[in-house]
C-alpha atoms as a PDB file:
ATOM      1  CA  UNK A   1       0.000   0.000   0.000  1.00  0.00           C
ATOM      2  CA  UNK A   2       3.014   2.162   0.893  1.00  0.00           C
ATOM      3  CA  UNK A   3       4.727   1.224  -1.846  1.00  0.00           C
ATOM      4  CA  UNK A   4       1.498   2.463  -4.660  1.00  0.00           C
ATOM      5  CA  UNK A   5       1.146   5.564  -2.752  1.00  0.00           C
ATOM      6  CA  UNK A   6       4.279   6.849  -3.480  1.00  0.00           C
ATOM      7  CA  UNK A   7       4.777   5.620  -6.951  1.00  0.00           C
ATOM      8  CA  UNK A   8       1.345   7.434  -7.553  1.00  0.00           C
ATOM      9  CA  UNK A   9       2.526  10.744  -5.446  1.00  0.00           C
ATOM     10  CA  UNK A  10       5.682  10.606  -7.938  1.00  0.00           C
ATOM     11  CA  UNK A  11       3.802  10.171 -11.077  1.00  0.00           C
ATOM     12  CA  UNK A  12       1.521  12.929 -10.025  1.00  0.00           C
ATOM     13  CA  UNK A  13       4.495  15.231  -9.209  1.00  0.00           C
ATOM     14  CA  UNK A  14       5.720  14.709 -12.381  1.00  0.00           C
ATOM     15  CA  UNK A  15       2.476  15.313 -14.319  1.00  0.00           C
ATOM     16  CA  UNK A  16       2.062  18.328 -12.001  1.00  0.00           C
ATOM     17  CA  UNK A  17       5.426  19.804 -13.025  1.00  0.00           C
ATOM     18  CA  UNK A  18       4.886  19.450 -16.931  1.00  0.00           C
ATOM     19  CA  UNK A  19       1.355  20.652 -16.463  1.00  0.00           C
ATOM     20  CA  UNK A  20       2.732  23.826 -15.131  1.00  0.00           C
ATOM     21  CA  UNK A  21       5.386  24.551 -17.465  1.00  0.00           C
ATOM     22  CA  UNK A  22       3.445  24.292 -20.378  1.00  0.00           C
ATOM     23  CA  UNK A  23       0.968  26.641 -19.712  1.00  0.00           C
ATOM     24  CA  UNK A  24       1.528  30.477 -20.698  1.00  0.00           C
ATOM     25  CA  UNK A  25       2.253  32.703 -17.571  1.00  0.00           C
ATOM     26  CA  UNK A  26      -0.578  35.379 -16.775  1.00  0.00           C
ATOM     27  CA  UNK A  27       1.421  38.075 -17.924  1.00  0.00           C
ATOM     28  CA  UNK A  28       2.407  37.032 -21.767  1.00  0.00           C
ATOM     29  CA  UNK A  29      -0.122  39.431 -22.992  1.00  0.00           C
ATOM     30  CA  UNK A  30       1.488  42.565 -21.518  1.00  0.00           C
ATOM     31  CA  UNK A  31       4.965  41.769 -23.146  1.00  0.00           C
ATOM     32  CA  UNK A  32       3.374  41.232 -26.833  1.00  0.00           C
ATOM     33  CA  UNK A  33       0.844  43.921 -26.550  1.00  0.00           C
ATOM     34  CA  UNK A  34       2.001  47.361 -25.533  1.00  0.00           C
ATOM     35  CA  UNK A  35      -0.706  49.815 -25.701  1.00  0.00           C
ATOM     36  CA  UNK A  36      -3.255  46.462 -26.370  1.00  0.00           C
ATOM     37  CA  UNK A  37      -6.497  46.815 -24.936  1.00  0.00           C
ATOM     38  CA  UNK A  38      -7.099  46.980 -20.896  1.00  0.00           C
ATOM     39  CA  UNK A  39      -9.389  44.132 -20.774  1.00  0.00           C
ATOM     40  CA  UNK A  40      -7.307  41.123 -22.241  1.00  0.00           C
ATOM     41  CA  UNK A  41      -4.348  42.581 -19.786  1.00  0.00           C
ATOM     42  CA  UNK A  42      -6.237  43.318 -16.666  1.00  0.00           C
ATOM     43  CA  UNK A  43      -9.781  41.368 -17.403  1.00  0.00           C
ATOM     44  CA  UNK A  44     -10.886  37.900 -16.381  1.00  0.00           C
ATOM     45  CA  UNK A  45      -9.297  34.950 -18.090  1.00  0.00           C
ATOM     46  CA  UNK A  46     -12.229  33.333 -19.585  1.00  0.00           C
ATOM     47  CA  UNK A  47     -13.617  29.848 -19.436  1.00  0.00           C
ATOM     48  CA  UNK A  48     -10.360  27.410 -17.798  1.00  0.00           C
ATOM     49  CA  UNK A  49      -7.955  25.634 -20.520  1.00  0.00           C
ATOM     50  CA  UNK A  50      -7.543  21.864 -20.474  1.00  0.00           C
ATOM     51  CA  UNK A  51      -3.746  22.553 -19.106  1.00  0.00           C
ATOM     52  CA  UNK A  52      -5.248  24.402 -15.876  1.00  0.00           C
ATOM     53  CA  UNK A  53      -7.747  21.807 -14.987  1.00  0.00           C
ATOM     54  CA  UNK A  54      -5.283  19.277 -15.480  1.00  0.00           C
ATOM     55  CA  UNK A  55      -3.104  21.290 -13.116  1.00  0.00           C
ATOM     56  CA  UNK A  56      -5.991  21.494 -10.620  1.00  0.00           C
ATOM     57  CA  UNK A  57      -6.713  17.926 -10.715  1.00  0.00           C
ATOM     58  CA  UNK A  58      -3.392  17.090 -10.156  1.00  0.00           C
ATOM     59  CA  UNK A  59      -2.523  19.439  -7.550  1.00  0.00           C
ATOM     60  CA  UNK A  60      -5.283  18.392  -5.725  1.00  0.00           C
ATOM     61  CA  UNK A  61      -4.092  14.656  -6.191  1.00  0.00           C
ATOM     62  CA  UNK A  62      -0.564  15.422  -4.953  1.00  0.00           C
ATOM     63  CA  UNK A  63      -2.210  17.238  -1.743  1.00  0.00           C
ATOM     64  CA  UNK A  64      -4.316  14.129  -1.196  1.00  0.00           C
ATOM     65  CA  UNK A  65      -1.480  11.678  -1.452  1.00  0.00           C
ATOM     66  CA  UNK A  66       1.219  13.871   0.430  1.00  0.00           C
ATOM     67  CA  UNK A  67      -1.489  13.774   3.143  1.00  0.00           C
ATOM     68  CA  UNK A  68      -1.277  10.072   2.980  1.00  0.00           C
ATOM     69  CA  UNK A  69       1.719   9.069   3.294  1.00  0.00           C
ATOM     70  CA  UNK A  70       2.602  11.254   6.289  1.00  0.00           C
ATOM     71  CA  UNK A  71      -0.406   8.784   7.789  1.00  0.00           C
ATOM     72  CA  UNK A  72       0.918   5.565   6.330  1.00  0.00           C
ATOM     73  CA  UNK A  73       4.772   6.835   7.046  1.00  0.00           C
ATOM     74  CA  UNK A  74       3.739   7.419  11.046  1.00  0.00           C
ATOM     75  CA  UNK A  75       2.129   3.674  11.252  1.00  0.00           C
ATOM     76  CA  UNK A  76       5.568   2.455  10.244  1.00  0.00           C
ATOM     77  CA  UNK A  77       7.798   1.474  12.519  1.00  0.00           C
ATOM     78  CA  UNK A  78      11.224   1.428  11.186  1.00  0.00           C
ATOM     79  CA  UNK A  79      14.588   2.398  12.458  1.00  0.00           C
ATOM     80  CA  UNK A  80      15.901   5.607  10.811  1.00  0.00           C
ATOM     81  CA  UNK A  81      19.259   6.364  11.782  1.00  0.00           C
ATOM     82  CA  UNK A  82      21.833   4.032  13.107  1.00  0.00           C
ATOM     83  CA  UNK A  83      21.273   5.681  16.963  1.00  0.00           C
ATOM     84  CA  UNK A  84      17.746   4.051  16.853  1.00  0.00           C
ATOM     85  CA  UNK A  85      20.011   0.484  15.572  1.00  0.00           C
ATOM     86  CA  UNK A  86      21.961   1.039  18.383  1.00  0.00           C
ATOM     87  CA  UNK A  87      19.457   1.300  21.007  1.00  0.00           C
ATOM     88  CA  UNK A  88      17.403  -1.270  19.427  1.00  0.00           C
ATOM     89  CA  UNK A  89      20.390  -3.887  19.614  1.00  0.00           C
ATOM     90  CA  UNK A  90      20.990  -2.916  23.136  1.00  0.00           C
ATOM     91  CA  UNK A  91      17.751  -3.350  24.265  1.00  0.00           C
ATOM     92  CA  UNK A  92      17.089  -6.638  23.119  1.00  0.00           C
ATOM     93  CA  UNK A  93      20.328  -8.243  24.214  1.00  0.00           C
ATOM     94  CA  UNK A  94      21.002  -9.739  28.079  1.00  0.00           C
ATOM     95  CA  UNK A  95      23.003  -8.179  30.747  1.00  0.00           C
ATOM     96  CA  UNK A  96      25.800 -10.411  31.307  1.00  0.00           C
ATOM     97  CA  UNK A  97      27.055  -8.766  34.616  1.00  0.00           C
ATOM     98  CA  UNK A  98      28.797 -11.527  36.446  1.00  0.00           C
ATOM     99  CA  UNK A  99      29.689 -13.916  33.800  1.00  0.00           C
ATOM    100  CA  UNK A 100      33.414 -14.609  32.406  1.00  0.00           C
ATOM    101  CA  UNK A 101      34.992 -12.240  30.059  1.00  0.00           C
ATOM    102  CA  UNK A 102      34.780 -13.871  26.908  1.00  0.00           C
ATOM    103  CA  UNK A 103      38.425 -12.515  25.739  1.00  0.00           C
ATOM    104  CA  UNK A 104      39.519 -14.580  28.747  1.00  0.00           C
ATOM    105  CA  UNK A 105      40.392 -18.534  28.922  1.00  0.00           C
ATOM    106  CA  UNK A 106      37.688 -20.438  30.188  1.00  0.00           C
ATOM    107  CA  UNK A 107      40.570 -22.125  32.610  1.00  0.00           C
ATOM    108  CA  UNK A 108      41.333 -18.204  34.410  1.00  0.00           C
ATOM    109  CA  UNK A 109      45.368 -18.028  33.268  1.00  0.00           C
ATOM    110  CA  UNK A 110      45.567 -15.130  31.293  1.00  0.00           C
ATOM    111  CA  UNK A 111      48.570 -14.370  28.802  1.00  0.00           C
ATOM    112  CA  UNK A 112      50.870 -11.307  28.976  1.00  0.00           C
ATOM    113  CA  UNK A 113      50.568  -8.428  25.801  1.00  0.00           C
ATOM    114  CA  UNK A 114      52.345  -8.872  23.061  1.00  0.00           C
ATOM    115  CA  UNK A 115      55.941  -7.403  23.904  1.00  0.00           C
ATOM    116  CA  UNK A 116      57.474  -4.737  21.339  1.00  0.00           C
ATOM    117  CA  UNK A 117      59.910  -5.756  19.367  1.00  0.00           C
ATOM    118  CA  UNK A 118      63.662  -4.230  20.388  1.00  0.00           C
ATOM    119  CA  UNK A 119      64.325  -0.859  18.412  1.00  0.00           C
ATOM    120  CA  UNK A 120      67.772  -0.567  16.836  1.00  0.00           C
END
């Protein structure tokens, strides 16, 4: 389910994007017509363009499915960063307060370091 939503929030983000930059910005008109008439500069737009409903549409889409998966993201339960590992892994091992080093011989002799070797 996780998985769909965000291969359909991409899709729409990318349908959103050429949507947008296809479309004509509001002020074309003034650059092409100087001294043009006031309405088609400063009047209402007219009836909406296929472009700008498909921009709606998909606007509203991407707000739907952003919404989404911040739900769906906060029912997962997932460890983000490797402090949360950590903590995890410490949690779910045993205290072993008591018990025998494990770098130590099960028989209690223990072996002297390594000694350097003689410098010339």
């Amino acid at each position: 389910m996780y998985t769909l939503a965000v291969v359909i929030h991409v899709l729409v983000c990318f349908l959103m994007i050429a949507s947008i930059l296809l479309q004509s910005g509001k002020g074309a008109e003034i650059g092409a017509a100087f001294g043009g008439s006031s309405q088609t500069v400063f009047g209402s737009r007219g009836p909406g363009t296929f472009l700008s409903k498909v921009t709606v549409a998909a606007a509203l889409i991407f707000m739907l499915t952003s919404l989404g998966l911040a739900v769906l993201s906060k029912e997962r339960t997932f460890s983000s960063t490797v402090i949360d590992v950590n903590k995890q892994q410490s949690s779910s091992t045993p205290d072993h307060t008591g018990d025998v080093s494990h770098d130590a011989p099960a028989d209690g002799t223990t072996t002297p370091p390594p000694s350097e070797p003689a410098k010339q």
